[in-house]
N, C-alpha and C. Protein backbone atom coordinates (compact mmCIF):
# COMPACT_ATOMS: atom_id res chain seq x y z
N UNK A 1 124.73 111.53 53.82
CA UNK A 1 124.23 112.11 55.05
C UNK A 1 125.26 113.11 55.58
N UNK A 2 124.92 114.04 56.43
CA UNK A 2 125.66 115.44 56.48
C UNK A 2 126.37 115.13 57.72
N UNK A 3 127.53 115.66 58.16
CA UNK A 3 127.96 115.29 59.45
C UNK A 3 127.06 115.98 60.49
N UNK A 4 126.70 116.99 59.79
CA UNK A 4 126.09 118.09 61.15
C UNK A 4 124.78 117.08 62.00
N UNK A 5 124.40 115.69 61.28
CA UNK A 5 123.07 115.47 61.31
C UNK A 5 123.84 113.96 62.09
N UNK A 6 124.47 113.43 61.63
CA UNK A 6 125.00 111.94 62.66
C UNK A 6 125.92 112.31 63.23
N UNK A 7 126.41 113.26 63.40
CA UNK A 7 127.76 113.24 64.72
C UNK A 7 126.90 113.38 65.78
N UNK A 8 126.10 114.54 65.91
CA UNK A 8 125.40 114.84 67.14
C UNK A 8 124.18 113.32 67.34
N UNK A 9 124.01 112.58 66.79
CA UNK A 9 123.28 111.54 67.39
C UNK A 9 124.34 110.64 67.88
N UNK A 10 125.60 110.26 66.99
CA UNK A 10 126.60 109.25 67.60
C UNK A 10 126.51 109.48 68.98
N UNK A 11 127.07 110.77 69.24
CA UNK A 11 127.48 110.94 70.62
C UNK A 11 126.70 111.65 71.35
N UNK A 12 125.74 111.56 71.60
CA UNK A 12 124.04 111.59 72.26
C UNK A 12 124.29 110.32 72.53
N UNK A 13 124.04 109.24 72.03
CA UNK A 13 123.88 108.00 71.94
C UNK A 13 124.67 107.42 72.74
N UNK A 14 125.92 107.34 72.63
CA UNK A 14 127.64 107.15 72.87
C UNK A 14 127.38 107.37 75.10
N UNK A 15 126.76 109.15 74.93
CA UNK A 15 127.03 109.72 76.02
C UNK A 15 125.85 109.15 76.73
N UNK A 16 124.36 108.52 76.41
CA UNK A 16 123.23 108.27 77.48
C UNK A 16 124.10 106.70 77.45
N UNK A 17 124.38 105.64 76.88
CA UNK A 17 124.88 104.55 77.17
C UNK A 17 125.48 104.46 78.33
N UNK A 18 126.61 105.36 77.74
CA UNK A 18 127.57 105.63 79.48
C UNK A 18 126.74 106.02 80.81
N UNK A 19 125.46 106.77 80.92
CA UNK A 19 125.12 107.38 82.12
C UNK A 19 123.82 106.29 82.34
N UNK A 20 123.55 105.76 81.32
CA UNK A 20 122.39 104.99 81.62
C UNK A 20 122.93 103.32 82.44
N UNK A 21 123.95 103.21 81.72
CA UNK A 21 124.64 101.68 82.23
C UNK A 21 125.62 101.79 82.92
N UNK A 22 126.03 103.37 83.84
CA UNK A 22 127.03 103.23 84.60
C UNK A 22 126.37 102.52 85.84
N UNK A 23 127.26 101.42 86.26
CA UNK A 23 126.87 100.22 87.14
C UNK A 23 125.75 99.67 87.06
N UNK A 24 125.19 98.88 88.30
CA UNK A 24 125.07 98.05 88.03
C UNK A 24 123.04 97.85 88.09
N UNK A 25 123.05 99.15 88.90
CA UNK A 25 121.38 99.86 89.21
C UNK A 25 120.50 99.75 88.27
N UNK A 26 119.39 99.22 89.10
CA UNK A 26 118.43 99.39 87.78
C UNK A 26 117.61 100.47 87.70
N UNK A 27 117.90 101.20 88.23
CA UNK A 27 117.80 102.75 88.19
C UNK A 27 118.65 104.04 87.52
N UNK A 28 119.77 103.70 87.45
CA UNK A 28 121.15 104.64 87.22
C UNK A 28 121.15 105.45 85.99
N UNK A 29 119.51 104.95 85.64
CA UNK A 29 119.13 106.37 84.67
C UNK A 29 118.94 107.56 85.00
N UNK A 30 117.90 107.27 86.42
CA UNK A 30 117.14 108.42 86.91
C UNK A 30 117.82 109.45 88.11
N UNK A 31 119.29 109.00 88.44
CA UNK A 31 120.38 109.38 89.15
C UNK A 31 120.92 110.19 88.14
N UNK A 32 121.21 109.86 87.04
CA UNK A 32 122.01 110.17 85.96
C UNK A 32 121.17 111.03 84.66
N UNK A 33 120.36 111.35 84.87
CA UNK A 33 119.02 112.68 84.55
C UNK A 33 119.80 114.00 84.24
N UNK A 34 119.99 114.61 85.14
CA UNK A 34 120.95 115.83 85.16
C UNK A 34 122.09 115.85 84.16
N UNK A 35 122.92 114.82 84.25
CA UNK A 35 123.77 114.78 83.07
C UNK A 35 123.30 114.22 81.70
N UNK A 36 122.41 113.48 81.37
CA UNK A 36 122.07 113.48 80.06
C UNK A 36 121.23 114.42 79.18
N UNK A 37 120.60 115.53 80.26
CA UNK A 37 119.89 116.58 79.69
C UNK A 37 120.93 117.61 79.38
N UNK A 38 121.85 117.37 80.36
CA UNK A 38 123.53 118.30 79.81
C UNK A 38 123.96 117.99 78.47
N UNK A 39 123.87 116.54 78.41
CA UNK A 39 124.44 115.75 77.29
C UNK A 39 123.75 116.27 75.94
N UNK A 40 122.73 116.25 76.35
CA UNK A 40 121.58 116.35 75.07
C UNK A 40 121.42 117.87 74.56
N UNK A 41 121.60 119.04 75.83
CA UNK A 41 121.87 120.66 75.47
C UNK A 41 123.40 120.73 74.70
N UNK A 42 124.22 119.76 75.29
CA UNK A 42 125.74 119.82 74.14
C UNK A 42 125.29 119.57 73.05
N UNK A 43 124.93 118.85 72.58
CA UNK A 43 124.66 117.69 71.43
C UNK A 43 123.73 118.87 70.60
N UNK A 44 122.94 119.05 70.65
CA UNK A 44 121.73 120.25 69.82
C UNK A 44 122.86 121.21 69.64
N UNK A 45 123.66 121.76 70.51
CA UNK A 45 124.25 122.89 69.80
C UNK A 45 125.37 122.28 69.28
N UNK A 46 126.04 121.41 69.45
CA UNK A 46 127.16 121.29 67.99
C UNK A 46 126.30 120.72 67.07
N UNK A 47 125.04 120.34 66.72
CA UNK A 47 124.58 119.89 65.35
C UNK A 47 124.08 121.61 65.33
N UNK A 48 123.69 122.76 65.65
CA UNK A 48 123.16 123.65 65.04
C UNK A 48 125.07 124.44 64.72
N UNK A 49 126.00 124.15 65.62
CA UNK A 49 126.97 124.58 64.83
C UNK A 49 127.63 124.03 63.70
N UNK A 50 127.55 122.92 63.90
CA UNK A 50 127.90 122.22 62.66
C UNK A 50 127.29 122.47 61.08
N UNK A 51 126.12 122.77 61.36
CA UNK A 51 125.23 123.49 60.40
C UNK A 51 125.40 124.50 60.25
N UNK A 52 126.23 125.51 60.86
CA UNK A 52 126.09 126.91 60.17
C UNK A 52 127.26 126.67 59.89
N UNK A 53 128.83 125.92 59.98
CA UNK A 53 129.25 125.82 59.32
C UNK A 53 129.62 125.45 58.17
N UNK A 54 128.89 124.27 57.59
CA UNK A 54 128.80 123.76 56.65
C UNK A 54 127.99 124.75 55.65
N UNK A 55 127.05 125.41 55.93
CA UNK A 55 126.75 126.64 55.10
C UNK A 55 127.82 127.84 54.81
N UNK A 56 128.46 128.17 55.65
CA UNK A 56 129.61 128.64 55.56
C UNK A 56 130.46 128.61 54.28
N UNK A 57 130.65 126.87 54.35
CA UNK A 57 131.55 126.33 53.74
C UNK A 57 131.32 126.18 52.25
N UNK A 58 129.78 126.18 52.34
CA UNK A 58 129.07 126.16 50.91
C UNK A 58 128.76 127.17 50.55
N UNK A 59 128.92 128.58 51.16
CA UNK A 59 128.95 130.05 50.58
C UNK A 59 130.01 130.06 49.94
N UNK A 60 131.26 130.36 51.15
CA UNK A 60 132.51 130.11 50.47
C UNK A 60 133.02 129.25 49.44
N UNK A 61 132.72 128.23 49.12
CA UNK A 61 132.67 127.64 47.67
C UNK A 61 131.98 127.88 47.06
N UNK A 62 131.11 128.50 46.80
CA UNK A 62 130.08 129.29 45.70
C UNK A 62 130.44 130.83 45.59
N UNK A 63 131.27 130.99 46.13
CA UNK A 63 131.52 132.50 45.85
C UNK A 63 133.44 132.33 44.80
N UNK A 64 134.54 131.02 45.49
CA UNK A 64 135.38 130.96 44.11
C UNK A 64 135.48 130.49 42.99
């Protein structure tokens, strides 16, 4: 499996845990909305960067 494809879910994952179970609310999802849609716009773009580097990386080794 490619990193570009489980890093960005680890820490998607990693980051709604934290905002979903900060204290003790049984709500502290819907407070915490704003930052996991932040979380989740980070997360999409390091898996689409992660992917163009790894192509990168596989040009550049196909070209020595």
């Amino acid at each position: 499996m490619k990193k570009s494809i489980w890093l960005p879910i680890l820490l998607f994952c990693a980051g709604a845990a934290v905002y979903i179970y900060s204290g003790i609310d049984y709500n502290a999802w819907k407070e915490n909305l704003p930052l996991i849609i932040a979380d989740l716009a980070i997360v999409v773009l390091l898996h689409f960067m992660l992917k163009k580097k790894e192509a990168y990386e596989d040009e550049r080794k196909g070209k020595s």
